[in-house]
C-alpha atoms as a PDB file:
ATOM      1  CA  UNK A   1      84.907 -87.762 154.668  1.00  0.00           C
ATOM      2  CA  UNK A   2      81.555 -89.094 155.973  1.00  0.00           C
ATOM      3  CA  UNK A   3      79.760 -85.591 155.939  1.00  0.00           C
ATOM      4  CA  UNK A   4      80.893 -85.932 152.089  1.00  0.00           C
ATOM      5  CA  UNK A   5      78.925 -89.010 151.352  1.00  0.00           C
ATOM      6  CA  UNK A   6      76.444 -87.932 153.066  1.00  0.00           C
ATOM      7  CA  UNK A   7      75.043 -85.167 150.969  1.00  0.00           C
ATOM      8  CA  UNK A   8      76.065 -87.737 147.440  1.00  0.00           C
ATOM      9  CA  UNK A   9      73.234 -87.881 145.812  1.00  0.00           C
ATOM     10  CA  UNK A  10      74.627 -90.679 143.682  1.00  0.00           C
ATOM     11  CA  UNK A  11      73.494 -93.540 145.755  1.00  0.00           C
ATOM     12  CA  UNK A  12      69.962 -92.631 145.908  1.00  0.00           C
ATOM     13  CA  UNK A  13      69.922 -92.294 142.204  1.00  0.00           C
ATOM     14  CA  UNK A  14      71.504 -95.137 141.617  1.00  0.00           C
ATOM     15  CA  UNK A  15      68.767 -96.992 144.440  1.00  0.00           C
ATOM     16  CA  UNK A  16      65.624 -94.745 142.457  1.00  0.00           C
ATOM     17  CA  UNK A  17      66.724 -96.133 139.431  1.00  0.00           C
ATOM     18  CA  UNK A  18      67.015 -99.951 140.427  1.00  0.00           C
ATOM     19  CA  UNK A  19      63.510 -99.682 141.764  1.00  0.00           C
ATOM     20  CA  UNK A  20      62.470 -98.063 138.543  1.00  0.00           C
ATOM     21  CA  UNK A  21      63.668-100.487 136.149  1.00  0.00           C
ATOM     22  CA  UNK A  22      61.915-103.492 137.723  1.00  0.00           C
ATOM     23  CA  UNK A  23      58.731-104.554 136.069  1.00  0.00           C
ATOM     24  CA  UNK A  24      55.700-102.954 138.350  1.00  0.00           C
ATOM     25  CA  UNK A  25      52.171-102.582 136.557  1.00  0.00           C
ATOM     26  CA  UNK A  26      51.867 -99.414 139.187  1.00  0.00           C
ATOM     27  CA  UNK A  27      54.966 -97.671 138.239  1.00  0.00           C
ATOM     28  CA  UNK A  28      53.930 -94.828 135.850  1.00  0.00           C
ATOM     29  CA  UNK A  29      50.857 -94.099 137.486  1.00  0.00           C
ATOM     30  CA  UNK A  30      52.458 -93.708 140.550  1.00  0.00           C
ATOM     31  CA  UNK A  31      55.603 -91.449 138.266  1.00  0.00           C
ATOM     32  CA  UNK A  32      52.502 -89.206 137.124  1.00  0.00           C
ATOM     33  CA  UNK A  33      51.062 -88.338 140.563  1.00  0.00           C
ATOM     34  CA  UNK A  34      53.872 -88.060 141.936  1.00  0.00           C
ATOM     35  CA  UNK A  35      54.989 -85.429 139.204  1.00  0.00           C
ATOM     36  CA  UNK A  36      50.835 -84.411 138.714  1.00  0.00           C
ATOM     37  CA  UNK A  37      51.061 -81.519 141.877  1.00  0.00           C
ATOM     38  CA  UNK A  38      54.365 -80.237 140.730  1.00  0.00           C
ATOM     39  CA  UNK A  39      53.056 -79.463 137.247  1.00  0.00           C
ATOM     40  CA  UNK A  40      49.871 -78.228 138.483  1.00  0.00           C
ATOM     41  CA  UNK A  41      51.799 -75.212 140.860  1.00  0.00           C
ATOM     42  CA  UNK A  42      54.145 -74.667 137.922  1.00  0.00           C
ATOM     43  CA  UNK A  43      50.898 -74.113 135.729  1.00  0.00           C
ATOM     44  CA  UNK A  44      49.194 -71.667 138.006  1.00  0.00           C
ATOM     45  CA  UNK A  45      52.351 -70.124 138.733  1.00  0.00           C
ATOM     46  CA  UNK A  46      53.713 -69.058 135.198  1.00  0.00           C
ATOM     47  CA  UNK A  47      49.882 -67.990 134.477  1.00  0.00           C
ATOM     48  CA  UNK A  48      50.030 -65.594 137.069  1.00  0.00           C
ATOM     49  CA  UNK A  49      50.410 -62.436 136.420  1.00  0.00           C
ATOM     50  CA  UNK A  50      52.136 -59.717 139.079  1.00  0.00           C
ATOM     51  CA  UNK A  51      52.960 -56.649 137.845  1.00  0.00           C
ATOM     52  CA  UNK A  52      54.769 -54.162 140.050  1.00  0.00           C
ATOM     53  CA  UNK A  53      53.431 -51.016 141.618  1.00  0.00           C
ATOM     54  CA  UNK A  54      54.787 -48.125 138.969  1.00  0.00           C
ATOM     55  CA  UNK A  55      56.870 -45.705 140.535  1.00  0.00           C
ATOM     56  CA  UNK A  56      55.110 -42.174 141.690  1.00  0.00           C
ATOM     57  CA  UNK A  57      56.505 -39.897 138.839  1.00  0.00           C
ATOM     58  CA  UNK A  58      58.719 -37.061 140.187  1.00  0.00           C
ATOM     59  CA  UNK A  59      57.414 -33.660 139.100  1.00  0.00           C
ATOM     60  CA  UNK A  60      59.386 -30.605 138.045  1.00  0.00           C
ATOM     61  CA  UNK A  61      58.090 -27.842 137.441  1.00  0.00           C
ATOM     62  CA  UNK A  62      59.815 -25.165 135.043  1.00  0.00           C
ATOM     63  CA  UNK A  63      58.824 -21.745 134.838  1.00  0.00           C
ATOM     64  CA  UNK A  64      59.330 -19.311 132.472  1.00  0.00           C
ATOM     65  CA  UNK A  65      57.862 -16.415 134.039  1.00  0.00           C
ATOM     66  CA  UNK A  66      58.570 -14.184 136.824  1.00  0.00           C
ATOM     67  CA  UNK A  67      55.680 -15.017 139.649  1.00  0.00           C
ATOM     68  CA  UNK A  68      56.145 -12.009 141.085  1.00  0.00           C
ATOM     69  CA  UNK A  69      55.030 -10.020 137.689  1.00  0.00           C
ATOM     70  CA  UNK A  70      52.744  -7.040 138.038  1.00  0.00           C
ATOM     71  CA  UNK A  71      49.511  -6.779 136.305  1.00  0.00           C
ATOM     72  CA  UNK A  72      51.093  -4.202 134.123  1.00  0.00           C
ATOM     73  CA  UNK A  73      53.452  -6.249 132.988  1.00  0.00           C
ATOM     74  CA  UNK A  74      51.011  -9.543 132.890  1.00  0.00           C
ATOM     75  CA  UNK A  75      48.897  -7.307 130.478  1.00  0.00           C
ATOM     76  CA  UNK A  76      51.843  -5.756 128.149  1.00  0.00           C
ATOM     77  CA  UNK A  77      52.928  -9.387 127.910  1.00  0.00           C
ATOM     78  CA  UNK A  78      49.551 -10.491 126.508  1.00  0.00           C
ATOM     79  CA  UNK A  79      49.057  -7.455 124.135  1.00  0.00           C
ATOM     80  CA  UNK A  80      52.670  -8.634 123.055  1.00  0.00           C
ATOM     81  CA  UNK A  81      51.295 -11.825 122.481  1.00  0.00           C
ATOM     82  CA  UNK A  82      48.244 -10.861 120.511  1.00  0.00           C
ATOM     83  CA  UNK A  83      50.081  -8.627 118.301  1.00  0.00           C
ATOM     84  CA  UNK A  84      52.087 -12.063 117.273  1.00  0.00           C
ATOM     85  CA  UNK A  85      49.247 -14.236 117.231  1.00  0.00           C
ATOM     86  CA  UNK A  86      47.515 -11.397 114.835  1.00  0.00           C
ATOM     87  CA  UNK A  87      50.989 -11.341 112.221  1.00  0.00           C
ATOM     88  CA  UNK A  88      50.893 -15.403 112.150  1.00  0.00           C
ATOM     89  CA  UNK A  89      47.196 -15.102 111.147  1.00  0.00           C
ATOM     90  CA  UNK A  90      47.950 -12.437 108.986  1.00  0.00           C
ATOM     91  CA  UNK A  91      50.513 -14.184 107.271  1.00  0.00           C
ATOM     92  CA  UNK A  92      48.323 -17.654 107.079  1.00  0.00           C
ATOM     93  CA  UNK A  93      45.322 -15.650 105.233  1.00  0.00           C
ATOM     94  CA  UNK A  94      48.321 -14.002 102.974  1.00  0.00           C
ATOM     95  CA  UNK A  95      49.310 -17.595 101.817  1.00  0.00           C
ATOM     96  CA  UNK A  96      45.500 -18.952 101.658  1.00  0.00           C
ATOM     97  CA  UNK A  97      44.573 -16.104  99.684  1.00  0.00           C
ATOM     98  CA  UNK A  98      48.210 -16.408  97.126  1.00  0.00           C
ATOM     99  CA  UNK A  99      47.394 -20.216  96.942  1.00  0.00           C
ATOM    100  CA  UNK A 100      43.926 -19.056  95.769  1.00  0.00           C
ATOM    101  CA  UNK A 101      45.088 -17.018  93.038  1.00  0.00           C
ATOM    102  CA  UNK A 102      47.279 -19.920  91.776  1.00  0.00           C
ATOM    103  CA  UNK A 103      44.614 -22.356  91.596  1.00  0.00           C
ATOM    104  CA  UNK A 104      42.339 -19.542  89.963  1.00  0.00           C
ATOM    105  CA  UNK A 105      44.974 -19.205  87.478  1.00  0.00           C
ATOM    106  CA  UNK A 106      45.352 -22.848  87.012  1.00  0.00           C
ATOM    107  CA  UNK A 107      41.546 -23.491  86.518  1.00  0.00           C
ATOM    108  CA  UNK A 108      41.614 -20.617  83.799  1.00  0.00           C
ATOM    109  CA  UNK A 109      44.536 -22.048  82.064  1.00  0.00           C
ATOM    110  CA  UNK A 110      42.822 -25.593  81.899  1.00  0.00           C
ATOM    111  CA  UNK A 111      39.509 -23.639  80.677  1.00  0.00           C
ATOM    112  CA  UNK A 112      37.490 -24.136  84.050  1.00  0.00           C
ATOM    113  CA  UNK A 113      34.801 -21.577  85.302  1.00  0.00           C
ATOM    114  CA  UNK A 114      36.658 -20.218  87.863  1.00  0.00           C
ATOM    115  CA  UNK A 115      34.589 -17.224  89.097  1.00  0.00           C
ATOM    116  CA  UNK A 116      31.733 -19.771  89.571  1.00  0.00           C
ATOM    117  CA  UNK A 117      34.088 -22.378  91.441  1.00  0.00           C
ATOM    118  CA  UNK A 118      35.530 -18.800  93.903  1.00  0.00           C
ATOM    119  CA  UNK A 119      31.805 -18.121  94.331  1.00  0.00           C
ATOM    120  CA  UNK A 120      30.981 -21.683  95.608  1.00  0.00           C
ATOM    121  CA  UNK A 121      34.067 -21.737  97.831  1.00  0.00           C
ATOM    122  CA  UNK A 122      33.230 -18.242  99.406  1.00  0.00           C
ATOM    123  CA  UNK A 123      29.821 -19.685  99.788  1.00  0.00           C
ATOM    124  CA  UNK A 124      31.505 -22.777 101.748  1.00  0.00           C
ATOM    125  CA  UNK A 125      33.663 -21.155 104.058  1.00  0.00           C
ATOM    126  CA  UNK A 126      30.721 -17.960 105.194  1.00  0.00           C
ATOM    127  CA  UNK A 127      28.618 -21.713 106.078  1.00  0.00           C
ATOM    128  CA  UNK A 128      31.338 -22.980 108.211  1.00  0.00           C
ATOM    129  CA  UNK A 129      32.131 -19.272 109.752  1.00  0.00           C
ATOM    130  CA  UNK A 130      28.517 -19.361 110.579  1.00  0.00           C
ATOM    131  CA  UNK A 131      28.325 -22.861 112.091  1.00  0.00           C
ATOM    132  CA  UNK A 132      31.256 -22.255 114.062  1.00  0.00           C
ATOM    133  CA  UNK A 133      29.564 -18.833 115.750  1.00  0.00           C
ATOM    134  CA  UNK A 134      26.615 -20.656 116.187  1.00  0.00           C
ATOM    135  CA  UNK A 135      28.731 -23.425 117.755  1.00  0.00           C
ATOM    136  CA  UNK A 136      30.402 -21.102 119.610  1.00  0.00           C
ATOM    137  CA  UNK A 137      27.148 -19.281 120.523  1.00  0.00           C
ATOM    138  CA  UNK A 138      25.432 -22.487 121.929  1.00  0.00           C
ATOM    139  CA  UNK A 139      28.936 -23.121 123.759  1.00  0.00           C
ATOM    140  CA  UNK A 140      28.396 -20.233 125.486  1.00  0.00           C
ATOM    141  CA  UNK A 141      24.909 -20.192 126.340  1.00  0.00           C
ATOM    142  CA  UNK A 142      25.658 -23.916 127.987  1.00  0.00           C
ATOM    143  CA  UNK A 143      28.334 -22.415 129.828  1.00  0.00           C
ATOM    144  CA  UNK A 144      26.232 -19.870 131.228  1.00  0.00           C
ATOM    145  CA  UNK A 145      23.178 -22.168 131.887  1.00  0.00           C
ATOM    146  CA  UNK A 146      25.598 -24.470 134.089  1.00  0.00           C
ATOM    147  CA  UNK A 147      27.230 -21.247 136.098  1.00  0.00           C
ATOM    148  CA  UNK A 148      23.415 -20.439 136.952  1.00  0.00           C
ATOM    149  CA  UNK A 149      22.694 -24.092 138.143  1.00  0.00           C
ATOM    150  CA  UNK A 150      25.808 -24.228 140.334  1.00  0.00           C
ATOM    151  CA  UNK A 151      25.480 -21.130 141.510  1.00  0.00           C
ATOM    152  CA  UNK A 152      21.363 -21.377 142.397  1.00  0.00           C
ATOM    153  CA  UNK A 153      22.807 -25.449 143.935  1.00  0.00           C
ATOM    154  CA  UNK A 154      25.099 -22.837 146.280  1.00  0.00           C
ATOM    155  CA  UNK A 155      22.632 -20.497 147.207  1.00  0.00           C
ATOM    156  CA  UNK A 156      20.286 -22.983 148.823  1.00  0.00           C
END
């Protein structure tokens, strides 16, 4: 029974609160140091910011080809490849060129100079076939300017 009252936490409330009611001019600035470093490690402590170190990612790598292919088989794969890459773009000009004819029809049926308007549009897309060679062109003359640096930078 005396190890109980000794952790009751009742008395010295009830003592903290006697002192506290009495008249003292010092009491609340003596209440607001005494709460004053409390607050101040509860400030800095909730404006911190820790974020954990992110997990390392676990890689797995799926393959869908055989790495022990020949070069045979490497190349028939990539002429099979080509030959659907050439039917999709095939198929894409097919629909650019049917969507054409419907707007051609269109603009005649609402009495618009449509040869004049095809004309201006074949115009428009030779300009950006050109400017993407050219793009391409420079591409490719940048690529080759920076192979002859590196390599002339490995030479020495």
């Amino acid at each position: 029974m005396l190890t109980h009252s000794r952790f009751n936490p009742a008395p010295g409330l009830a003592d903290f609160w006697n002192e506290f009611r009495r008249p003292n001019p010092y009491r609340w600035p003596i209440l607001v140091l005494s709460i004053m470093p409390v607050a101040v490690i509860l400030y800095w402590a909730m404006g911190t910011t820790v974020y954990k170190d992110p997990e390392r990612p676990t890689i797995t790598y799926i393959t869908t080809v055989d790495p022990a292919r020949s070069d045979a088989e490497i190349a028939a794969e990539n002429l099979a490849n080509q030959e659907v890459k050439d039917l999709r773009a095939a198929e894409l000009a097919r629909i650019a060129q049917r969507k054409r004819e419907m707007y051609k029809a269109l603009g005649a049926a609402a009495g618009m100079d449509v040869d004049a308007i095809e004309r201006k549009a074949d115009a428009e897309r030779a300009a950006e076939k050109a400017a993407r060679a050219k793009r391409r062109e420079e591409l490719l003359q940048q690529a080759d300017r920076s192979a002859d640096t590196s390599s002339e930078g490995a030479d020495q």
